[in-house]
C-alpha atoms as a PDB file:
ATOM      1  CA  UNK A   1     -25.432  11.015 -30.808  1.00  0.00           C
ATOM      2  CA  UNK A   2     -24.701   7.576 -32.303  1.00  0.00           C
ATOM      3  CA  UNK A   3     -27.809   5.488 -33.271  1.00  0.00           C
ATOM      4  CA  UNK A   4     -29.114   3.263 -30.967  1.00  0.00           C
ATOM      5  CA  UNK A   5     -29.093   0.681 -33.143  1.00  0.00           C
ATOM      6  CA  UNK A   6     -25.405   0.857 -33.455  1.00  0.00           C
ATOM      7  CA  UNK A   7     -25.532   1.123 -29.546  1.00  0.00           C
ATOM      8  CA  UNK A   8     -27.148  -2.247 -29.495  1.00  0.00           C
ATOM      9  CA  UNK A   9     -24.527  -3.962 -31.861  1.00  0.00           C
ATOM     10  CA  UNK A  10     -21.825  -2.510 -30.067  1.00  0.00           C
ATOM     11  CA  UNK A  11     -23.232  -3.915 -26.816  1.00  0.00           C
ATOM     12  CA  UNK A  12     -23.853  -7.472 -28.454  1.00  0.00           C
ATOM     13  CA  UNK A  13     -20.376  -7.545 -29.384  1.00  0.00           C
ATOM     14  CA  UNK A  14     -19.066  -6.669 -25.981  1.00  0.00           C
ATOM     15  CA  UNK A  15     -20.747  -9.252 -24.348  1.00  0.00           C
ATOM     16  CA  UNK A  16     -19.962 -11.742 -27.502  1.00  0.00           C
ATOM     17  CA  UNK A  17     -16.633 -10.842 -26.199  1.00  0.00           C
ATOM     18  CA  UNK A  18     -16.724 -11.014 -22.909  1.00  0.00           C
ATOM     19  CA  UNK A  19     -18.280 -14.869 -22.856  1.00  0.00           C
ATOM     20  CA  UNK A  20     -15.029 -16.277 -24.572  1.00  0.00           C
ATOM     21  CA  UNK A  21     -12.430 -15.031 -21.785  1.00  0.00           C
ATOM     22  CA  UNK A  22     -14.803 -15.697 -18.754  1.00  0.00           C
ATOM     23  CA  UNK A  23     -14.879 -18.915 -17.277  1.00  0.00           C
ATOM     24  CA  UNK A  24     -18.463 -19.004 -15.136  1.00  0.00           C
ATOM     25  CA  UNK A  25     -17.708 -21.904 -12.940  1.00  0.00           C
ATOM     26  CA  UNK A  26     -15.312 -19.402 -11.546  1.00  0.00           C
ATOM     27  CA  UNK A  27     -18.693 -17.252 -10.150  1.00  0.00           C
ATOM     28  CA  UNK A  28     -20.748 -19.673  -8.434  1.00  0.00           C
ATOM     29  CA  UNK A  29     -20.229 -17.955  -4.692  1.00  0.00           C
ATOM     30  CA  UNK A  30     -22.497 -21.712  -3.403  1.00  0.00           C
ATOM     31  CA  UNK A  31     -19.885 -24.303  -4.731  1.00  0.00           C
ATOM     32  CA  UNK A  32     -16.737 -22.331  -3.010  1.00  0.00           C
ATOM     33  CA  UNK A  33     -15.002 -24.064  -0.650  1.00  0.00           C
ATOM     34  CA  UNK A  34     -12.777 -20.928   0.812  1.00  0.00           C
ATOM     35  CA  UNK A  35     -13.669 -17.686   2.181  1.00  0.00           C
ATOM     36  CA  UNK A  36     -17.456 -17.298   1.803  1.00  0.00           C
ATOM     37  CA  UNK A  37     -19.149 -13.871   3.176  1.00  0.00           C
ATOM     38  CA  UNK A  38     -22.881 -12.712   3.044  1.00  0.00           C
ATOM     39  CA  UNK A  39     -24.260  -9.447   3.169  1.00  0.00           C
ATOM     40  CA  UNK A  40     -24.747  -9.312   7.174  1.00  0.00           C
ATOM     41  CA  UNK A  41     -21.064 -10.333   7.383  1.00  0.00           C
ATOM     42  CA  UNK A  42     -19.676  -7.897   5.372  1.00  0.00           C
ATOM     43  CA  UNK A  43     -22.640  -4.844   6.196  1.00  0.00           C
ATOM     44  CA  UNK A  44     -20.944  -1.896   8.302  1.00  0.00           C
ATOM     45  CA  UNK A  45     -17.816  -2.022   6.682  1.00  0.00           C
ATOM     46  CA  UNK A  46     -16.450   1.420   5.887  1.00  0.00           C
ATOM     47  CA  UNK A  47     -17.744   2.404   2.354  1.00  0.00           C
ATOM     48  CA  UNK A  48     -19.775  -0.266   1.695  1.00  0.00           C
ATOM     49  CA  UNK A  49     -23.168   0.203   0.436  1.00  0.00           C
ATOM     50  CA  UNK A  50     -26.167  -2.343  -1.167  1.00  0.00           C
ATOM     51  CA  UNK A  51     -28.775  -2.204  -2.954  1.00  0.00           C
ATOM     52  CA  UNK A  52     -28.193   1.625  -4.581  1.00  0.00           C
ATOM     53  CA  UNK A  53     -31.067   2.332  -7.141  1.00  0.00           C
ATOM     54  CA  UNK A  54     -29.990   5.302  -9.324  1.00  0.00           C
ATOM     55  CA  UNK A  55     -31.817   6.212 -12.728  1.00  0.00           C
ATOM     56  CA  UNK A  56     -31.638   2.938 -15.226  1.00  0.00           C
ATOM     57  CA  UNK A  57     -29.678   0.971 -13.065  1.00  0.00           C
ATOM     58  CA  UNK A  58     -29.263  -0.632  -9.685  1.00  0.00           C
ATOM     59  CA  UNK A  59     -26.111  -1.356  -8.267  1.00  0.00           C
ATOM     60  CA  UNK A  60     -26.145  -4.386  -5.920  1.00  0.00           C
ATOM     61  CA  UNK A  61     -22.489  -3.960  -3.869  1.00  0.00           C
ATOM     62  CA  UNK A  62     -20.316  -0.457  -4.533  1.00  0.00           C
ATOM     63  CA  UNK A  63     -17.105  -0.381  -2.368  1.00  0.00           C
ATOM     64  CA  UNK A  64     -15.167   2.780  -3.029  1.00  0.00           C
ATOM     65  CA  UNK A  65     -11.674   2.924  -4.505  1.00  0.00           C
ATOM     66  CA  UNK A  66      -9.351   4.231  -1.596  1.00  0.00           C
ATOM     67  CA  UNK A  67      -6.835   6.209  -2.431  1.00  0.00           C
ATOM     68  CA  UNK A  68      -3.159   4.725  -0.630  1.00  0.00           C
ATOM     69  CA  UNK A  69      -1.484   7.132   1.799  1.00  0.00           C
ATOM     70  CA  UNK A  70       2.338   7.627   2.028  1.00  0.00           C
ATOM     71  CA  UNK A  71       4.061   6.538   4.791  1.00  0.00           C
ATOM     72  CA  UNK A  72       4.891   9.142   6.966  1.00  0.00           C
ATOM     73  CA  UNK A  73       6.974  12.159   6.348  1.00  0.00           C
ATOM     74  CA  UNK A  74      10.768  11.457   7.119  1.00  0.00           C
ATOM     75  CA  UNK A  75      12.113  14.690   9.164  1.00  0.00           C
ATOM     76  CA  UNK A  76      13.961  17.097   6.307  1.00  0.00           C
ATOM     77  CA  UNK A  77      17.704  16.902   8.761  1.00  0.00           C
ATOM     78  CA  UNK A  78      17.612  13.053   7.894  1.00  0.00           C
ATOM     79  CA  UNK A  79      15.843  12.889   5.018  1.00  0.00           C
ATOM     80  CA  UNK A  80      18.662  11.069   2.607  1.00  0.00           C
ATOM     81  CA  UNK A  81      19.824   9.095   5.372  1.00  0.00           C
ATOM     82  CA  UNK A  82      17.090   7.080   5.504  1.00  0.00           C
ATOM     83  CA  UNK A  83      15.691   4.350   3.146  1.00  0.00           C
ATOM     84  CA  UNK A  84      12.000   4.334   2.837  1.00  0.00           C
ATOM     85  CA  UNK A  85       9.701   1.592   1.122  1.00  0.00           C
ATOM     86  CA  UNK A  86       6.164   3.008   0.237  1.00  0.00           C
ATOM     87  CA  UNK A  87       5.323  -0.730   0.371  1.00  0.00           C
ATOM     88  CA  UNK A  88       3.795  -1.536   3.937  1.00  0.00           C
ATOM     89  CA  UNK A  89       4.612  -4.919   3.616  1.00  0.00           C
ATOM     90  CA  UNK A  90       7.768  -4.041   2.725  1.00  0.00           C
ATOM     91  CA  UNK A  91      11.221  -3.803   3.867  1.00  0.00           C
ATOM     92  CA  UNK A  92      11.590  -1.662   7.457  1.00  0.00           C
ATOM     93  CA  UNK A  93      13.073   1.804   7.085  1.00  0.00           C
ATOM     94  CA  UNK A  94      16.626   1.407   7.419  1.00  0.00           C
ATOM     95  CA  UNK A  95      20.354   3.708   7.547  1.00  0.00           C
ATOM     96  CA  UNK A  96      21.133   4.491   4.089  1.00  0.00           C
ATOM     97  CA  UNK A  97      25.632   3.586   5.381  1.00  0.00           C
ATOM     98  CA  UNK A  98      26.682   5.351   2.016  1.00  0.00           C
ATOM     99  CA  UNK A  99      24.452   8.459   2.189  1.00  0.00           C
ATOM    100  CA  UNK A 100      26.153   8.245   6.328  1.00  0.00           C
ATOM    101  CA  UNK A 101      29.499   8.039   5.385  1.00  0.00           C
ATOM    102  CA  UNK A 102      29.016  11.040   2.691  1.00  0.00           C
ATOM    103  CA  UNK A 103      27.805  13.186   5.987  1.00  0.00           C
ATOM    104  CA  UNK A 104      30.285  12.359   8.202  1.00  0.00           C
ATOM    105  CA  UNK A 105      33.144  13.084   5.767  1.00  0.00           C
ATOM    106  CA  UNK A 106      30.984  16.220   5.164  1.00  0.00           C
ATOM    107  CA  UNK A 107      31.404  17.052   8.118  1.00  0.00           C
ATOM    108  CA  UNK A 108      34.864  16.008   8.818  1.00  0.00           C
ATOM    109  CA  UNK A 109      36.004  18.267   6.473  1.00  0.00           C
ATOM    110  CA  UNK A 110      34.206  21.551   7.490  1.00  0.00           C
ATOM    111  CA  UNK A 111      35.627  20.746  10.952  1.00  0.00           C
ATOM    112  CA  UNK A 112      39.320  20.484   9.056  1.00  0.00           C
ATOM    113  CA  UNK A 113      38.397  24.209   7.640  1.00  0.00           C
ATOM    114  CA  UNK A 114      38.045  25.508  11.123  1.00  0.00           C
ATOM    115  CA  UNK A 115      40.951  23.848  12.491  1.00  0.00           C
ATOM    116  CA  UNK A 116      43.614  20.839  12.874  1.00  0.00           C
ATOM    117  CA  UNK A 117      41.267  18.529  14.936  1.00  0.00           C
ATOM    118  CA  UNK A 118      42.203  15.500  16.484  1.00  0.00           C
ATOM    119  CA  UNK A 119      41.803  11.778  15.792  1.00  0.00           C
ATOM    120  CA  UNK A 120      39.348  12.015  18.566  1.00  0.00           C
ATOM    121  CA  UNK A 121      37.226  14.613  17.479  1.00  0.00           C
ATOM    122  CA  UNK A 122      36.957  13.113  14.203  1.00  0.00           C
ATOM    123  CA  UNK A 123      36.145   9.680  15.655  1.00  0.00           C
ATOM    124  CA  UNK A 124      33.656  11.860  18.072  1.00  0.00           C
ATOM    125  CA  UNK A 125      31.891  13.580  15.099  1.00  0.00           C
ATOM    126  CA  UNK A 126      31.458  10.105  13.424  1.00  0.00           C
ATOM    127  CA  UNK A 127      30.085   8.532  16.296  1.00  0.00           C
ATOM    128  CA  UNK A 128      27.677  11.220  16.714  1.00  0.00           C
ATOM    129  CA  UNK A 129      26.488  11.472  13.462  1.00  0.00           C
ATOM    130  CA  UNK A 130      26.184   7.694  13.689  1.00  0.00           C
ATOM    131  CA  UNK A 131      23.611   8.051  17.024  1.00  0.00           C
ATOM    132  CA  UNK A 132      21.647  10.518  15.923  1.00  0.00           C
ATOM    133  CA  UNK A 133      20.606   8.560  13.051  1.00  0.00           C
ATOM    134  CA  UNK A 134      20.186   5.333  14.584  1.00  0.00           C
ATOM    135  CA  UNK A 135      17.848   7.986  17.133  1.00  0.00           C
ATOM    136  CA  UNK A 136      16.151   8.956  14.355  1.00  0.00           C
ATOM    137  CA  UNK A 137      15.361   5.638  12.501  1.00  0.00           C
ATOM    138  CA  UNK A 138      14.162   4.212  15.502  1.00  0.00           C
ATOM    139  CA  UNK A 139      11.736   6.392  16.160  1.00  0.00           C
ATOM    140  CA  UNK A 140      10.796   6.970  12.618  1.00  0.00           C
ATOM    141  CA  UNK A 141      10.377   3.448  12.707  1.00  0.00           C
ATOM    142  CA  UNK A 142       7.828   2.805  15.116  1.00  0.00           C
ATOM    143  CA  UNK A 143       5.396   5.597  13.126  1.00  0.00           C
ATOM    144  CA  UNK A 144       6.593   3.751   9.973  1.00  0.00           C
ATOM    145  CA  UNK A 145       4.968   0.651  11.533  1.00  0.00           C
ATOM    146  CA  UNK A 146       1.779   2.505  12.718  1.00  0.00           C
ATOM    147  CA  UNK A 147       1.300   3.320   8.956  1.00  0.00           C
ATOM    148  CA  UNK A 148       2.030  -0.119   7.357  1.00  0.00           C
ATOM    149  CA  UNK A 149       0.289  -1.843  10.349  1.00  0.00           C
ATOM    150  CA  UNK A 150      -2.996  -0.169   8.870  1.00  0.00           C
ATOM    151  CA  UNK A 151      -1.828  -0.327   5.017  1.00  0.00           C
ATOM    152  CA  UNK A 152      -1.841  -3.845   4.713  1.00  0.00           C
ATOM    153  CA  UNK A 153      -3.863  -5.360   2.079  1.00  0.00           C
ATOM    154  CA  UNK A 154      -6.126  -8.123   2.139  1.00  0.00           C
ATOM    155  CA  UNK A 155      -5.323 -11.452   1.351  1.00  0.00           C
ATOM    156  CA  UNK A 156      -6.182 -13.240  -1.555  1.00  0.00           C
ATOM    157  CA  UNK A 157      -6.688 -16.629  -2.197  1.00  0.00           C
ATOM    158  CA  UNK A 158      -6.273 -18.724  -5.251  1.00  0.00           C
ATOM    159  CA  UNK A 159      -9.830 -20.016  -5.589  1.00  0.00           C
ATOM    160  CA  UNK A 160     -11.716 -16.926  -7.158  1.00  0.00           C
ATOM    161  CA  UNK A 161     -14.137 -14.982  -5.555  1.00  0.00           C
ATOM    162  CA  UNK A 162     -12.765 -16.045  -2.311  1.00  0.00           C
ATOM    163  CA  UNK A 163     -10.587 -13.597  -0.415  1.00  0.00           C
ATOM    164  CA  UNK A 164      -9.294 -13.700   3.254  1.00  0.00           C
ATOM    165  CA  UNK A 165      -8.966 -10.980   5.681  1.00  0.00           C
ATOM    166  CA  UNK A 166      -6.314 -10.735   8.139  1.00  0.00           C
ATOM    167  CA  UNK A 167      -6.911 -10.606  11.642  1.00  0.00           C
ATOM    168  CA  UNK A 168      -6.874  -6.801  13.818  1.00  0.00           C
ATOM    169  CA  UNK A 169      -6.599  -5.137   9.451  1.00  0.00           C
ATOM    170  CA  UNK A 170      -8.955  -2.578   9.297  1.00  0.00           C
ATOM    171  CA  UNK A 171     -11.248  -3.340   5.727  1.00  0.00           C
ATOM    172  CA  UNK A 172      -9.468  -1.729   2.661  1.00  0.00           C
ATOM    173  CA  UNK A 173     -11.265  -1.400  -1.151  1.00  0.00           C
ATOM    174  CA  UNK A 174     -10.492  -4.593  -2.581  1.00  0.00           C
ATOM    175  CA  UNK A 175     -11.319  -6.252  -6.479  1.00  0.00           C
ATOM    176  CA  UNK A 176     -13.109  -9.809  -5.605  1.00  0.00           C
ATOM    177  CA  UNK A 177     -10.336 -11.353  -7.593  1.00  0.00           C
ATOM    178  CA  UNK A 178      -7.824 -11.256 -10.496  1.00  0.00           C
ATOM    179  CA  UNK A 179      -7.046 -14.065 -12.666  1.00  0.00           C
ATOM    180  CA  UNK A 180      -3.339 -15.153 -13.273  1.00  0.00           C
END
């Protein structure tokens, strides 16, 4: 067990440290002009907790880390035909034309194994392979919006510790701020 002496040191420097990168007219919470919220405005919030005593130390605010949830599952028939961002403020899900276009030839050419089809059947197999998909990214994306609807992070603003929260966004884990 290292000497608490050299616990002490190590400690000093740390906080020798930490003074030259931290600016502290960046924490007075009274001179912000932004988003200002007190303890009854913020109390109830999923995961929040105040005022946590626990053996040498008392913790004033803990807000759990959330871990993110993918969006939803695509269904495994379609699963290359659509493009997905993990990002729910993000691009919508969309057709993925080349992955499409792979398919239908795909499939125009197992139909050529069975048979001489027509123009039409060919131009019928594309079209239908062209509907389902557009079937199945719609309604994929109306879940894909459910998710991201409820994903969305909060909103920061420039003036640290300020931080705005979006209206009908349930609360997410957040960091007060991050300097650029």
């Amino acid at each position: 067990m290292p000497d608490p002496r050299e616990l002490l040191v190590c400690l000093l420097d740390y906080i020798k440290e930490q003074t030259k990168e931290v600016d502290p007219k960046g924490y007075r919470l009274a001179s912000s002009k932004g988003f200002l919220r007190r303890r009854g405005d913020i109390a109830g919030l999923p995961g929040v907790e105040f005022d946590i005593r626990l053996a040498g130390d008392h913790v004033w605010l803990r807000v759990p880390r959330l871990a993110a949830d993918p969006p939803p599952d695509l269904p495994k028939s379609h699963k290359g035909l659509l493009k997905v961002s993990s990002d729910p403020t993000g691009a919508l899900p969309s057709l993925d034309d080349a992955a499409l276009t792979r398919l239908v030839n795909r499939s125009i050419q197992a139909l050529k194994a069975q048979g001489s089809p027509t123009d039409d059947d060919i131009a019928q197999l594309g079209i239908q392979h062209r509907a389902d998909a557009a079937q199945v990214l719609a309604t994929y994306t109306v879940a894909w919006k459910s998710w991201a609807s409820t994903k969305r992070p909060l909103v920061f603003c420039r003036e640290p510790p300020s931080l705005v929260l979006r209206d009908r966004v349930p609360y997410r884990e957040f960091d007060l701020w991050t300097r650029s």
